[in-house]
PDB file of N, CA and C in Angstrom:
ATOM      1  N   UNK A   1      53.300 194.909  45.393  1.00  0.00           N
ATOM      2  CA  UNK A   1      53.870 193.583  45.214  1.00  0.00           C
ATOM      3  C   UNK A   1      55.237 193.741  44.548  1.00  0.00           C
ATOM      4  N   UNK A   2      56.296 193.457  44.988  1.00  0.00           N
ATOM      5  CA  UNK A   2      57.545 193.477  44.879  1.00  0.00           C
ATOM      6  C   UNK A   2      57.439 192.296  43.767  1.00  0.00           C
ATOM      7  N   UNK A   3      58.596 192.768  42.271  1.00  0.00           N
ATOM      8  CA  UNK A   3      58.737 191.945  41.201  1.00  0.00           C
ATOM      9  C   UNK A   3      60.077 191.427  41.209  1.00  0.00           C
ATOM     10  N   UNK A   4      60.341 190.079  41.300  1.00  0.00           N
ATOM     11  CA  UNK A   4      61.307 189.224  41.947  1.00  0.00           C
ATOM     12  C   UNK A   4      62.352 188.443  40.313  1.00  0.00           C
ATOM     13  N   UNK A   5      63.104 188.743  39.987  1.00  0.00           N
ATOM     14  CA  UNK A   5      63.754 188.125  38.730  1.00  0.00           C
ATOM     15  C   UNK A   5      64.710 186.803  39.205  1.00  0.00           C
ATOM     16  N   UNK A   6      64.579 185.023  38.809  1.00  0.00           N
ATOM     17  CA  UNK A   6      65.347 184.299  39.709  1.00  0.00           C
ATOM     18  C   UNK A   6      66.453 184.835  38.931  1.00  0.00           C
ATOM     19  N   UNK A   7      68.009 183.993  39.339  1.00  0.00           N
ATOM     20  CA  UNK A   7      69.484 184.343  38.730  1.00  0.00           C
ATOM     21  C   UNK A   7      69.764 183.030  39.353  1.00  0.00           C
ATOM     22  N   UNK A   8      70.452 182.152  38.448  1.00  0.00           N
ATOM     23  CA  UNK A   8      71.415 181.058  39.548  1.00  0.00           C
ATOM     24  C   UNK A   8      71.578 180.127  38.043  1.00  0.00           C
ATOM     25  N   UNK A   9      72.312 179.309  38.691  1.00  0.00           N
ATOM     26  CA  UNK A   9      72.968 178.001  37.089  1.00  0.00           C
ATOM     27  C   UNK A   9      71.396 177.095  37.331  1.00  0.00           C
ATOM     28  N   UNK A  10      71.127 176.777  35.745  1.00  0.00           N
ATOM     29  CA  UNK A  10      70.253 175.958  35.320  1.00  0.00           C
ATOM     30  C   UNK A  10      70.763 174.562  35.969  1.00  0.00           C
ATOM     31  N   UNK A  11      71.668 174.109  36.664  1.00  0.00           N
ATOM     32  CA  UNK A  11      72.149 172.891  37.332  1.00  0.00           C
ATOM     33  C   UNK A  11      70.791 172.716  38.387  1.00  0.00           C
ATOM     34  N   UNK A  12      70.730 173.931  38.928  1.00  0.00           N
ATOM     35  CA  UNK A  12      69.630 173.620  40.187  1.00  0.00           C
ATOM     36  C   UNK A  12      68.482 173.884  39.328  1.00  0.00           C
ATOM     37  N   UNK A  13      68.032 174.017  38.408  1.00  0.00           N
ATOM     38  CA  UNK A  13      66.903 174.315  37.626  1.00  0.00           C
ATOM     39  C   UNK A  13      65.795 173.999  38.540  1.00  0.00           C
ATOM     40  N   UNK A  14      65.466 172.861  38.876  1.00  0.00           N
ATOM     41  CA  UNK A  14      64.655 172.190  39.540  1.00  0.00           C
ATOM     42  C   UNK A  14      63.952 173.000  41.062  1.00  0.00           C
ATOM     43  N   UNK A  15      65.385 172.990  41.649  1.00  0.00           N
ATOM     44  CA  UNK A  15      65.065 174.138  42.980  1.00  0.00           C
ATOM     45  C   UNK A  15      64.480 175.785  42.920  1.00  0.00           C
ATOM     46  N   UNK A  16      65.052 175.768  41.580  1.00  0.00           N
ATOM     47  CA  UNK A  16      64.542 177.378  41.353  1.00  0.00           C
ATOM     48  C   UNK A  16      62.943 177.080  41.080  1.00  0.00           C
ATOM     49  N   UNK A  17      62.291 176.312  40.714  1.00  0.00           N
ATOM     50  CA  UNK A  17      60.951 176.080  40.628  1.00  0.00           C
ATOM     51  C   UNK A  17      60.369 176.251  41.572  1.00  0.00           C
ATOM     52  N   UNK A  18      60.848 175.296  42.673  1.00  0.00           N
ATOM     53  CA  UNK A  18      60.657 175.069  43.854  1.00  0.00           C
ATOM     54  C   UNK A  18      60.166 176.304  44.593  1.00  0.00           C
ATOM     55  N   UNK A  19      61.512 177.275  44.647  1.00  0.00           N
ATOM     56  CA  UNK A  19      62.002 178.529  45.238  1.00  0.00           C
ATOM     57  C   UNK A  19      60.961 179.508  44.796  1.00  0.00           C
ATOM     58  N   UNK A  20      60.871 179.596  43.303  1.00  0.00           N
ATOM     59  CA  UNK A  20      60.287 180.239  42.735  1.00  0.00           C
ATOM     60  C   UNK A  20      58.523 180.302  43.425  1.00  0.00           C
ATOM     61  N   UNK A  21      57.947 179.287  43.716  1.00  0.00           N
ATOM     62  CA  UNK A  21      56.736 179.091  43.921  1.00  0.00           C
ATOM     63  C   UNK A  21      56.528 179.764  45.355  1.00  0.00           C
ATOM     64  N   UNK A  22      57.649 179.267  45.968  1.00  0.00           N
ATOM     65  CA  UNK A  22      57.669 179.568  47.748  1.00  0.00           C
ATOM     66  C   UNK A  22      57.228 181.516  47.857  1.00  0.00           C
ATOM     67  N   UNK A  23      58.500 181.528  47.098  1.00  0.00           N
ATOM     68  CA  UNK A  23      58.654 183.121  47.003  1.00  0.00           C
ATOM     69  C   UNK A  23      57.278 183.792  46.799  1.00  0.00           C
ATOM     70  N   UNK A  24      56.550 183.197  45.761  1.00  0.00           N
ATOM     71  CA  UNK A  24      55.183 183.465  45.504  1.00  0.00           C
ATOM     72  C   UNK A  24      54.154 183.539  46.502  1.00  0.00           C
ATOM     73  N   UNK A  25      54.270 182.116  47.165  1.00  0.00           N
ATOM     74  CA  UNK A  25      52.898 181.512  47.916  1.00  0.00           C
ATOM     75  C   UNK A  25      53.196 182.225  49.271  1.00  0.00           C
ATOM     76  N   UNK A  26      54.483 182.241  49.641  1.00  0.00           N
ATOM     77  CA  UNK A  26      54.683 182.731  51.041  1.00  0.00           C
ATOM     78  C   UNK A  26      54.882 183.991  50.849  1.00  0.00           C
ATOM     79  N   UNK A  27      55.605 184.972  50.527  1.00  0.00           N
ATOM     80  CA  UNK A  27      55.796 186.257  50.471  1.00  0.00           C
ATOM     81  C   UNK A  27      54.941 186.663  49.790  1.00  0.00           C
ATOM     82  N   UNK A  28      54.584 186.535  48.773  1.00  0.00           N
ATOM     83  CA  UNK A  28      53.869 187.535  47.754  1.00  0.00           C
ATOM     84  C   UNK A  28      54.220 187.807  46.672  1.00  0.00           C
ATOM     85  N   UNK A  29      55.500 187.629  46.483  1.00  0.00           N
ATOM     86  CA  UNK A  29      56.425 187.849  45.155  1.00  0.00           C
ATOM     87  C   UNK A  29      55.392 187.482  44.125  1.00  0.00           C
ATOM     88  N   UNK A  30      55.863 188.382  42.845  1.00  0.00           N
ATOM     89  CA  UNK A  30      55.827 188.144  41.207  1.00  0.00           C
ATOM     90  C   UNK A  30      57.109 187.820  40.732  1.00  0.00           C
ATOM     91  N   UNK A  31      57.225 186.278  40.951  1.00  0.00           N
ATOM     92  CA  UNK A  31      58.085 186.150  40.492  1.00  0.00           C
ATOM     93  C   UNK A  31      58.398 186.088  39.045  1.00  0.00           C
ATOM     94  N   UNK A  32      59.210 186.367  38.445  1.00  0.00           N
ATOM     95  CA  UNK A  32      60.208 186.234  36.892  1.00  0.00           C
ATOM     96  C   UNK A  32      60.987 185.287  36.847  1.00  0.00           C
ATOM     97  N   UNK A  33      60.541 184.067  36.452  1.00  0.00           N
ATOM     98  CA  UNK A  33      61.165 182.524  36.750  1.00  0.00           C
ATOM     99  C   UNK A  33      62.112 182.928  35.196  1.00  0.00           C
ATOM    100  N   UNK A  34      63.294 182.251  35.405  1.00  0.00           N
ATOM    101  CA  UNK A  34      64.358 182.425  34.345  1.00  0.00           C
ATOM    102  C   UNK A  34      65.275 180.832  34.442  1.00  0.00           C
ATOM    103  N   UNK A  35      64.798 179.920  34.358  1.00  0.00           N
ATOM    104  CA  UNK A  35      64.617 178.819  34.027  1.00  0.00           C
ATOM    105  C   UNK A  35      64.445 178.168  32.771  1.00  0.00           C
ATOM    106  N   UNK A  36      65.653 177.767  32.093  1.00  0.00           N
ATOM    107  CA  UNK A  36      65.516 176.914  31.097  1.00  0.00           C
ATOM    108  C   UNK A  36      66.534 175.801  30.964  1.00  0.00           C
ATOM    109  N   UNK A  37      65.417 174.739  30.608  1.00  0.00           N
ATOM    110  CA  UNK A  37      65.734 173.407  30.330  1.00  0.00           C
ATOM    111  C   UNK A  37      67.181 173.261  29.271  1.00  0.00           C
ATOM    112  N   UNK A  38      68.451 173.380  29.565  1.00  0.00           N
ATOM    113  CA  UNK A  38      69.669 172.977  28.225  1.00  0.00           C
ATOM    114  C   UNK A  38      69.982 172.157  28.267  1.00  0.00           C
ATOM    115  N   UNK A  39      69.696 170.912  28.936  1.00  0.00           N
ATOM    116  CA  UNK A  39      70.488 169.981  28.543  1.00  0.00           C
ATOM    117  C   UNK A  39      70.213 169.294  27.829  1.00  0.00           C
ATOM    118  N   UNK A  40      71.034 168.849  26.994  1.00  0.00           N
ATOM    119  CA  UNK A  40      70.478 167.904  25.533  1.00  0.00           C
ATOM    120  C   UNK A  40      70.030 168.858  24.822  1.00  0.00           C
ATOM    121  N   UNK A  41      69.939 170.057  24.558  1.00  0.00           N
ATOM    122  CA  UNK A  41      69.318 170.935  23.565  1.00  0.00           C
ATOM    123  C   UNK A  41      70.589 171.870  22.374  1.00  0.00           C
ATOM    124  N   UNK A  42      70.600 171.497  21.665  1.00  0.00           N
ATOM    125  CA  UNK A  42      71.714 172.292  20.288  1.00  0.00           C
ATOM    126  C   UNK A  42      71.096 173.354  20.339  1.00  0.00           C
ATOM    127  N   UNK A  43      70.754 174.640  21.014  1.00  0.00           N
ATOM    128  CA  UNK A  43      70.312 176.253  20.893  1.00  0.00           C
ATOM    129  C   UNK A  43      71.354 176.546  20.005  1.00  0.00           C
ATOM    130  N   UNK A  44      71.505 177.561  19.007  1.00  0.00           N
ATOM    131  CA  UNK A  44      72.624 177.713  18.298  1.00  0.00           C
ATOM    132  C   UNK A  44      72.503 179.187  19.096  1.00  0.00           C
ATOM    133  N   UNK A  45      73.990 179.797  19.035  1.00  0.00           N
ATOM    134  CA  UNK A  45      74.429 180.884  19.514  1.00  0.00           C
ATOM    135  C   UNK A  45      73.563 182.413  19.272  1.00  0.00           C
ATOM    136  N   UNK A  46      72.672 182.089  18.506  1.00  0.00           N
ATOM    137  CA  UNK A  46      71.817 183.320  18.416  1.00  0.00           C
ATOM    138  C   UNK A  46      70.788 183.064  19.123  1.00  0.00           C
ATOM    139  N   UNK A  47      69.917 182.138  19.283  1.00  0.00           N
ATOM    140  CA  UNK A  47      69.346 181.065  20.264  1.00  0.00           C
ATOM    141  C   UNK A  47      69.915 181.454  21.877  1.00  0.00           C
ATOM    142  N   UNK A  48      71.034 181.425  22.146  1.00  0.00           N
ATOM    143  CA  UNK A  48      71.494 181.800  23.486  1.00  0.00           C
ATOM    144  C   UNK A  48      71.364 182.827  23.534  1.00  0.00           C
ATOM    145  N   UNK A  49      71.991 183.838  22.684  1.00  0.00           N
ATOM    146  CA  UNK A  49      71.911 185.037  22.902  1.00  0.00           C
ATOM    147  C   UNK A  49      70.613 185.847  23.462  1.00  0.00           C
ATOM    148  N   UNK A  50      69.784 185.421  22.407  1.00  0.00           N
ATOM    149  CA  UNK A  50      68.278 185.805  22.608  1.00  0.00           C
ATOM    150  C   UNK A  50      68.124 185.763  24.144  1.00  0.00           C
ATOM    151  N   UNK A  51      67.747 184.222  24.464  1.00  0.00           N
ATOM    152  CA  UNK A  51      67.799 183.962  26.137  1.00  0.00           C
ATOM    153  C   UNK A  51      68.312 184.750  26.807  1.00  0.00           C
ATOM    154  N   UNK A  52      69.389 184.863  26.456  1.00  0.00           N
ATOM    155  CA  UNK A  52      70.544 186.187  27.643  1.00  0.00           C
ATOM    156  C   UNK A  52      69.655 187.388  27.689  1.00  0.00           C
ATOM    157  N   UNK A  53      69.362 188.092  26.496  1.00  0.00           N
ATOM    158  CA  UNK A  53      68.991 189.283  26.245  1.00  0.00           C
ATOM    159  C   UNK A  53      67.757 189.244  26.995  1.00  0.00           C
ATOM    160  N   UNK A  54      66.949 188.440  26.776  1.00  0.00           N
ATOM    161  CA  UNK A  54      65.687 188.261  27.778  1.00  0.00           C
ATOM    162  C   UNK A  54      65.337 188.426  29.265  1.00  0.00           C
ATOM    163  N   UNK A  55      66.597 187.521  29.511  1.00  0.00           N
ATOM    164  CA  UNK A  55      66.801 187.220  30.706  1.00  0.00           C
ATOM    165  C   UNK A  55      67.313 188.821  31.849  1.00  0.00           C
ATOM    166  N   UNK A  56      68.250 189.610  30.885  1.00  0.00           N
ATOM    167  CA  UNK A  56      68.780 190.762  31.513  1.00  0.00           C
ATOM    168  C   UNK A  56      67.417 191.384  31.306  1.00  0.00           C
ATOM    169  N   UNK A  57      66.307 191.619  30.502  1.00  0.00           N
ATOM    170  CA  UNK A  57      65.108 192.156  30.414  1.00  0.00           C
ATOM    171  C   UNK A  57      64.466 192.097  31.584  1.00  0.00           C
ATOM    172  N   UNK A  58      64.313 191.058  31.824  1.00  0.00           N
ATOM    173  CA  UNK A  58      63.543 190.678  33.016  1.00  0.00           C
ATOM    174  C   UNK A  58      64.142 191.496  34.732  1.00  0.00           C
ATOM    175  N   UNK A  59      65.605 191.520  34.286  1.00  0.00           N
ATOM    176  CA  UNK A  59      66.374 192.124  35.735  1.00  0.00           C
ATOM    177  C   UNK A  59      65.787 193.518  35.470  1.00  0.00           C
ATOM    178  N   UNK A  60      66.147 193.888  34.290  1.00  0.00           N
ATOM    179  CA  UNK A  60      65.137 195.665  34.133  1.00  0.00           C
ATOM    180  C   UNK A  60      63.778 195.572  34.722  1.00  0.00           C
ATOM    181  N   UNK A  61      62.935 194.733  34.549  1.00  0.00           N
ATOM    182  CA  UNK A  61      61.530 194.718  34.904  1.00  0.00           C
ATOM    183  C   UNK A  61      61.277 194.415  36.464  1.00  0.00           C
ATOM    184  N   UNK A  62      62.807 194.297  36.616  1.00  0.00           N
ATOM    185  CA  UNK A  62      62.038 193.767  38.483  1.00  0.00           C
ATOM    186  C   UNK A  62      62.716 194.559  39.006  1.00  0.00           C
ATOM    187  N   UNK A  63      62.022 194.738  40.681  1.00  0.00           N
ATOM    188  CA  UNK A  63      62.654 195.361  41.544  1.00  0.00           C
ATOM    189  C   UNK A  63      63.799 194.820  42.128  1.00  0.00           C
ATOM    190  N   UNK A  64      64.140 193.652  42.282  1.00  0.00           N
ATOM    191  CA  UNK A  64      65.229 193.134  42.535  1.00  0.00           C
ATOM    192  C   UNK A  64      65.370 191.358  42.048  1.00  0.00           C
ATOM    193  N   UNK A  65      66.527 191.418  42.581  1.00  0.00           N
ATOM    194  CA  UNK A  65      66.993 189.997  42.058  1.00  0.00           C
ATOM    195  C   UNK A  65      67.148 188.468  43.111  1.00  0.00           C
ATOM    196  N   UNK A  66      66.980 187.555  43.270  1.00  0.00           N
ATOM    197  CA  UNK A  66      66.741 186.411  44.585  1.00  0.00           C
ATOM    198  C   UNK A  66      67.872 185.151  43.619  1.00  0.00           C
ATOM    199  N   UNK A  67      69.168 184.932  44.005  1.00  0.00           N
ATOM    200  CA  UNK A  67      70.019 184.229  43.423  1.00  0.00           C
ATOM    201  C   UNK A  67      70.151 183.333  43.973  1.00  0.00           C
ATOM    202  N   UNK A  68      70.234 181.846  43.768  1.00  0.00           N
ATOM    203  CA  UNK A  68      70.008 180.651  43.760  1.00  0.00           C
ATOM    204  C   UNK A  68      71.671 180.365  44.060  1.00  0.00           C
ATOM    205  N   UNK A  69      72.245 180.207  45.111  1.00  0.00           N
ATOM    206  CA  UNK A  69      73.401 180.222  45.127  1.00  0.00           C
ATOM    207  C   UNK A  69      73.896 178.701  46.193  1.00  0.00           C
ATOM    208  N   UNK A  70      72.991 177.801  46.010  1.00  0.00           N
ATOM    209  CA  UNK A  70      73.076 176.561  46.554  1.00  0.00           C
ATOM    210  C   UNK A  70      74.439 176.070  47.235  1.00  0.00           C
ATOM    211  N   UNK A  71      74.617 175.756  48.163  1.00  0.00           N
ATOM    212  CA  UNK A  71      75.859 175.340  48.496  1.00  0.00           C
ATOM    213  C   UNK A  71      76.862 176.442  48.068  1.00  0.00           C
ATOM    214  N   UNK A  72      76.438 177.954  48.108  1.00  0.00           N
ATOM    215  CA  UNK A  72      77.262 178.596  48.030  1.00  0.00           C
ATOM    216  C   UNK A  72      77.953 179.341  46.654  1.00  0.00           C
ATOM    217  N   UNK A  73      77.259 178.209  45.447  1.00  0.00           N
ATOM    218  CA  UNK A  73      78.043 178.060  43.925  1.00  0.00           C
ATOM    219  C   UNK A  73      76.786 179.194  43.389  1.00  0.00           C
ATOM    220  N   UNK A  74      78.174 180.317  42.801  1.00  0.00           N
ATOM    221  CA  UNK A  74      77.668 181.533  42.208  1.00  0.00           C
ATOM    222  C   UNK A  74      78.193 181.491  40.737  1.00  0.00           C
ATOM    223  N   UNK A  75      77.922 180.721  39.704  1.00  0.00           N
ATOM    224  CA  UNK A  75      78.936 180.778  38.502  1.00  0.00           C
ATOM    225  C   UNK A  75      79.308 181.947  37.485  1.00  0.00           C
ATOM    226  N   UNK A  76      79.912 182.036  36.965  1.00  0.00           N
ATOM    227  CA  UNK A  76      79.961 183.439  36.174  1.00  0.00           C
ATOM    228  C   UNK A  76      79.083 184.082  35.272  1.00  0.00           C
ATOM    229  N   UNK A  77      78.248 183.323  34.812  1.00  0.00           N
ATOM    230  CA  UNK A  77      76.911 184.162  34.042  1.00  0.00           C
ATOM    231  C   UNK A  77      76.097 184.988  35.246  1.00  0.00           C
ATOM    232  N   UNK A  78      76.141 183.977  36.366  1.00  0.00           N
ATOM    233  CA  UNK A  78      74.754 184.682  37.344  1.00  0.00           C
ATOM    234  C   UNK A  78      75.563 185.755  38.229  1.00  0.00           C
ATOM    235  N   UNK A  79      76.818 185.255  38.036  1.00  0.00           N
ATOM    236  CA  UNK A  79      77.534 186.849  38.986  1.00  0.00           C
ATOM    237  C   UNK A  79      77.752 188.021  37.830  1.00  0.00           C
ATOM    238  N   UNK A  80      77.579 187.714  36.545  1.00  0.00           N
ATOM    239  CA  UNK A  80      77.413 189.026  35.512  1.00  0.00           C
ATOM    240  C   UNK A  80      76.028 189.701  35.902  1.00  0.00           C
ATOM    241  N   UNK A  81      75.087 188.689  36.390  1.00  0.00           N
ATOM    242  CA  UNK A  81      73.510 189.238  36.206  1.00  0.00           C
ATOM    243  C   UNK A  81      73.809 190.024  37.602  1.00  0.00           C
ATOM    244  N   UNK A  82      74.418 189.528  38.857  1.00  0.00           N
ATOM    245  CA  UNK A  82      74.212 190.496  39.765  1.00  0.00           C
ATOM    246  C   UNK A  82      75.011 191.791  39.860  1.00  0.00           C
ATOM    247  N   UNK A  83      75.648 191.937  39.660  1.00  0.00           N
ATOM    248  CA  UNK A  83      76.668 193.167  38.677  1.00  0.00           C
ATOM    249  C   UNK A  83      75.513 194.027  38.039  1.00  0.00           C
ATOM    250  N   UNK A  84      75.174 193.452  37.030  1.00  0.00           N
ATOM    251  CA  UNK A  84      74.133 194.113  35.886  1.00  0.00           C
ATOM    252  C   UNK A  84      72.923 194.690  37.006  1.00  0.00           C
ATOM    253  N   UNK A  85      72.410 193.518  37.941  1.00  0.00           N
ATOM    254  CA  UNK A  85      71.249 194.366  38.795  1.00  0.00           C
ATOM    255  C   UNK A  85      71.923 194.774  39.796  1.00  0.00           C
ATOM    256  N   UNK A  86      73.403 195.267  40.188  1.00  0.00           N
ATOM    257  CA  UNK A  86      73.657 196.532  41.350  1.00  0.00           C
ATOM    258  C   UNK A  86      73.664 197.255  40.713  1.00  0.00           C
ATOM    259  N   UNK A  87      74.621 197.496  38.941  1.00  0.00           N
ATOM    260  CA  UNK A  87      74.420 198.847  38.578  1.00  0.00           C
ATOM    261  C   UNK A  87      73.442 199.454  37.792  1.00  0.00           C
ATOM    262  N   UNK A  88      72.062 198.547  38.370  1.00  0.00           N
ATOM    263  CA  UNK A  88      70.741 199.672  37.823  1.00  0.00           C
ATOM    264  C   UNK A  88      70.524 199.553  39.098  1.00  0.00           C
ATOM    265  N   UNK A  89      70.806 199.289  40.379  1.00  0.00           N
ATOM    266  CA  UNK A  89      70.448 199.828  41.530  1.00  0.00           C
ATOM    267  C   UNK A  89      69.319 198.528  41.965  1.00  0.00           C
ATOM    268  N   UNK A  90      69.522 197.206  41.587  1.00  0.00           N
ATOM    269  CA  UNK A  90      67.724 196.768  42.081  1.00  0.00           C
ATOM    270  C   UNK A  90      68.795 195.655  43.568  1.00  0.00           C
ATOM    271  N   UNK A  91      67.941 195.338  44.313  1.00  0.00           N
ATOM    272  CA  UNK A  91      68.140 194.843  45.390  1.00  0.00           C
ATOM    273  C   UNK A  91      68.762 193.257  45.244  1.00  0.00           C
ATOM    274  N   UNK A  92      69.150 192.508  45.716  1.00  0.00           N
ATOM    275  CA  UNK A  92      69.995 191.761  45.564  1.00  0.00           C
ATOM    276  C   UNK A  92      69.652 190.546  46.625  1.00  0.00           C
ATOM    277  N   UNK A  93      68.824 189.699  46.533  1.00  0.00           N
ATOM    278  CA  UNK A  93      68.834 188.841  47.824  1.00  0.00           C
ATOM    279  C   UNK A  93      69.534 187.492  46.874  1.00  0.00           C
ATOM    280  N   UNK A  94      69.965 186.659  48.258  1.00  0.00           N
ATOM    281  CA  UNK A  94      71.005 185.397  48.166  1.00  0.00           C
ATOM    282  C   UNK A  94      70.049 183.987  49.213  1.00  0.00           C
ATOM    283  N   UNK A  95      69.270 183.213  48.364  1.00  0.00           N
ATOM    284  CA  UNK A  95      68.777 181.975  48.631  1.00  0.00           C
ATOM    285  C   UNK A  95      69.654 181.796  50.400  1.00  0.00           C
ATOM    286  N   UNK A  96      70.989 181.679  50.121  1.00  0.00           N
ATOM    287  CA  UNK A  96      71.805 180.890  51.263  1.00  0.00           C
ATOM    288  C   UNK A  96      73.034 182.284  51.863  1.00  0.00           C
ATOM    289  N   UNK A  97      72.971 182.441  52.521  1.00  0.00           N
ATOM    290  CA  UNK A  97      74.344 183.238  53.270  1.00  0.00           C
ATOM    291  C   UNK A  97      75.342 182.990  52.539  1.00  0.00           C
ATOM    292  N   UNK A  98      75.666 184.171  51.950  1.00  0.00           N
ATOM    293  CA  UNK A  98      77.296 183.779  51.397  1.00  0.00           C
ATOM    294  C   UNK A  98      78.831 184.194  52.605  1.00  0.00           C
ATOM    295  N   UNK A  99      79.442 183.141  52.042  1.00  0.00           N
ATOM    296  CA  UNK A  99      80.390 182.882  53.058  1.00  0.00           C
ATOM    297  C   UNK A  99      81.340 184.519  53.252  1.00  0.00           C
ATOM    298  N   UNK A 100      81.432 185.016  52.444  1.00  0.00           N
ATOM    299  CA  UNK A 100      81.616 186.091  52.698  1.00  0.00           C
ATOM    300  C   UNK A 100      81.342 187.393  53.189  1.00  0.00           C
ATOM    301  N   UNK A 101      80.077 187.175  53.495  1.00  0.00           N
ATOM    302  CA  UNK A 101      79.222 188.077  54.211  1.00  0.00           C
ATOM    303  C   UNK A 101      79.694 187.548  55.860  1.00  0.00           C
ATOM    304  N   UNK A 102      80.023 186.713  55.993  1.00  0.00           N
ATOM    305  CA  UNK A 102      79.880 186.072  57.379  1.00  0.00           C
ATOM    306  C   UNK A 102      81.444 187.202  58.199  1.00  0.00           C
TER     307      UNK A 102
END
């Protein structure tokens, strides 16, 4: 069973649930949902940090990464995370075709 880490902006939070489940029910995935609720929330900066640190944990623990790239929008935290999972080597899938691949 292939271990699946999501990556994408908490904007689509909602879809990554979604995604997250599919990935599960239809493929097989274990997924590593990385989903959290910020809006309206004062996390203070050690508070984020933590999250971050977690979150890159989780890219260590999986075989690859499934990025939530909705309409194309890759923002700069989740293009650090895919960076971070090419150079430990884990696989890289993209929700939607990026336009640049085309």
């Amino acid at each position: 069973m292939k271990v699946i880490a999501l990556c994408g902006s908490m904007k689509y939070q909602n879809e990554m649930i979604k995604i997250a489940r599919n990935l599960e029910v239809t493929f097989g995935y274990c997924v590593l949902q990385c989903v959290y609720d910020f809006a309206g929330r004062n996390d203070t900066k050690l508070e984020r940090e933590k999250i971050i640190r977690a979150h890159f944990k989780k890219i260590d623990l999986s075989d690859a990464i499934y990025v939530i790239n909705i309409d194309g929008f890759i923002g700069e935290s989740t293009q650090k995370e895919i960076n971070y999972a090419l150079r430990k080597k884990k696989e890289v899938f993209y929700h939607e075709e990026r336009k640049e691949d085309n």
